[in-house]
Protein backbone atom coordinates (compact mmCIF):
# COMPACT_ATOMS: atom_id res chain seq x y z
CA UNK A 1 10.46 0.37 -95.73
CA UNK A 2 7.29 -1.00 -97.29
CA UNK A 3 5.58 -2.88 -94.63
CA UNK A 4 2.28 -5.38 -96.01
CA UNK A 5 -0.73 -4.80 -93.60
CA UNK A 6 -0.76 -7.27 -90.67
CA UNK A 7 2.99 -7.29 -90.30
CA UNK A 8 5.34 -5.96 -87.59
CA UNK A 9 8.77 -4.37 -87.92
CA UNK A 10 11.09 -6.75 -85.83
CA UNK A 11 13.97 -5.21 -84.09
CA UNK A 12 16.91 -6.93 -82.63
CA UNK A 13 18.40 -4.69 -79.33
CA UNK A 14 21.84 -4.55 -78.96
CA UNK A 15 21.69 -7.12 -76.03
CA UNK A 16 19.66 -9.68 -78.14
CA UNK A 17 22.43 -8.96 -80.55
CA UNK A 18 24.67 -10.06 -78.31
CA UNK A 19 22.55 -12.86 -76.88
CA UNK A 20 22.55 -14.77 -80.45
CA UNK A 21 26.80 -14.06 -80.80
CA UNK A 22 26.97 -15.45 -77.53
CA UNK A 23 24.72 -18.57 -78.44
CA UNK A 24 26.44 -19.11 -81.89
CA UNK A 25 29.93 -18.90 -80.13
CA UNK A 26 29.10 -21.29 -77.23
CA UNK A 27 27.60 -24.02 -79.72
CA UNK A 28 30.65 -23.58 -82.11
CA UNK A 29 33.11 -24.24 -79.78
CA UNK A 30 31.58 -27.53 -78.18
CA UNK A 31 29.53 -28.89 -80.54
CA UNK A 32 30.37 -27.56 -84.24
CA UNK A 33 29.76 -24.72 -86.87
CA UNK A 34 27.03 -27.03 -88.38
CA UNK A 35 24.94 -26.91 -85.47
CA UNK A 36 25.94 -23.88 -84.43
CA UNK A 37 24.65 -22.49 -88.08
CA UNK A 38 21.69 -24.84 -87.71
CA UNK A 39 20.51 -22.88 -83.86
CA UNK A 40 21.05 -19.66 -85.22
CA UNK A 41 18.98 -20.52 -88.65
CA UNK A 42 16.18 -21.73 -86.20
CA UNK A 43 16.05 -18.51 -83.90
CA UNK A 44 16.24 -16.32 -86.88
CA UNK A 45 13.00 -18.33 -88.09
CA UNK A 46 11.34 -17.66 -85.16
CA UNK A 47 12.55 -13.82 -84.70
CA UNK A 48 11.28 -13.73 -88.47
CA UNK A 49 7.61 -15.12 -87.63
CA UNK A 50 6.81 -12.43 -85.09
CA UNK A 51 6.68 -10.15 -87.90
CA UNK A 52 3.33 -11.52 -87.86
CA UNK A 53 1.21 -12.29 -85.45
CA UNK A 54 3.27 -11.65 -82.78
CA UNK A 55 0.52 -11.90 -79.74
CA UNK A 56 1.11 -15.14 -79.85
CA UNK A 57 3.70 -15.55 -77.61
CA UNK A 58 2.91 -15.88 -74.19
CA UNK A 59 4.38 -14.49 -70.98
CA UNK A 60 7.50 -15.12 -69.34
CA UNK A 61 6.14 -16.45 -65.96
CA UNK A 62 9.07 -15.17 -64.16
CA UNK A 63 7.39 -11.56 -65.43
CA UNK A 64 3.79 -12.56 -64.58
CA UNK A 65 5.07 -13.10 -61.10
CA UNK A 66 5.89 -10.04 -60.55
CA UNK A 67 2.71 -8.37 -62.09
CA UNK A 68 4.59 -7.64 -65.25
CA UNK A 69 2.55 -8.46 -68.78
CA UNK A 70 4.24 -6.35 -71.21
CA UNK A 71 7.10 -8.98 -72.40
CA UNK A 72 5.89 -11.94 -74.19
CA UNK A 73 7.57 -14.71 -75.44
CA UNK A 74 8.53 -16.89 -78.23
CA UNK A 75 10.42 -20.23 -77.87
CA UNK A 76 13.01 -22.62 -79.87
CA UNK A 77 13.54 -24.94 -77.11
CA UNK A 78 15.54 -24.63 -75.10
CA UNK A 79 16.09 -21.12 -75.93
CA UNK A 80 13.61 -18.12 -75.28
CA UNK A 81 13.00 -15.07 -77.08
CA UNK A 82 11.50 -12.08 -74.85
CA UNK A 83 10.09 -9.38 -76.30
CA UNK A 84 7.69 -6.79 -76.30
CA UNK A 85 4.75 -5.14 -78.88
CA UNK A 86 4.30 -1.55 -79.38
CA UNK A 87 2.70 0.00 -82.46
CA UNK A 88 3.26 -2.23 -85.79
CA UNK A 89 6.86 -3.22 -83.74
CA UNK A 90 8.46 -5.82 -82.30
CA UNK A 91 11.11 -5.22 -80.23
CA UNK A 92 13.26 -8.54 -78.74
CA UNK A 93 15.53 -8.00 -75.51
CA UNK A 94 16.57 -11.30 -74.61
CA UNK A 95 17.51 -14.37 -76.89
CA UNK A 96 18.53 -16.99 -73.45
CA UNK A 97 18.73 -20.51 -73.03
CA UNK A 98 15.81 -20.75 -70.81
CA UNK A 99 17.65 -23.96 -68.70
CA UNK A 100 19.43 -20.23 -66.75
CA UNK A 101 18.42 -18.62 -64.15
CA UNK A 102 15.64 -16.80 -66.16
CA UNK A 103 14.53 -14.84 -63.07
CA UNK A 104 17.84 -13.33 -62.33
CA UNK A 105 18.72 -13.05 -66.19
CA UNK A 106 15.41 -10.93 -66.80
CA UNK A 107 15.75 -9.10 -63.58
CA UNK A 108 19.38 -7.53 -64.83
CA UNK A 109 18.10 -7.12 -68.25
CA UNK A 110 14.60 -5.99 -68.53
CA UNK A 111 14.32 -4.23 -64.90
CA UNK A 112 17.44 -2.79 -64.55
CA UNK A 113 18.28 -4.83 -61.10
């Protein structure tokens, strides 16, 4: 892959994976394929745009609280996109509606508790 300077190699884990079937399933069933398709359009755009810039997201205060600032994140509201920077990648954990418990969901996820 031919990457243009400035740009980042975005990678989706298997849990983010996940994270978006889970989103597109839950809006499809109660509130239709067209909005469904329309969420999942809108969280791809903003997965797409950390392949540049991505220091722009800011981090998950549930993290900071804990003295954790290597996850930042990116938002389509109300839905939160956690990831973290290393090298000319981006690597996403956590696609959530962030009206969860965040604390609990990024707990399991990101620190193994």
């Amino acid at each position: 892959m031919i990457r243009k300077p400035g740009t980042f190699e975005v990678l989706l884990t298997e849990g983010a994976e996940q994270d978006l079937e889970s989103i597109y399933d839950y809006i499809s069933e109660y509130d239709g394929a067209a909005h469904a398709n329309h969420v999942l359009d809108a969280l791809m755009t903003v997965v797409e745009s950390l392949s540049t810039f991505p220091e722009r997201g800011t981090f998950p205060k549930e993290l900071v609280n804990l003295g954790i600032k290597e996850y930042r994140q990116a938002f389509f509201k109300p839905y939160r996109v956690i990831y973290t920077i290393a090298d000319a990648k981006v690597v996403i954990y956590v696609i959530a509606d962030g009206r969860r418990n965040m604390l609990s969901l990024l707990t399991r996820r990101l620190l193994g508790g």
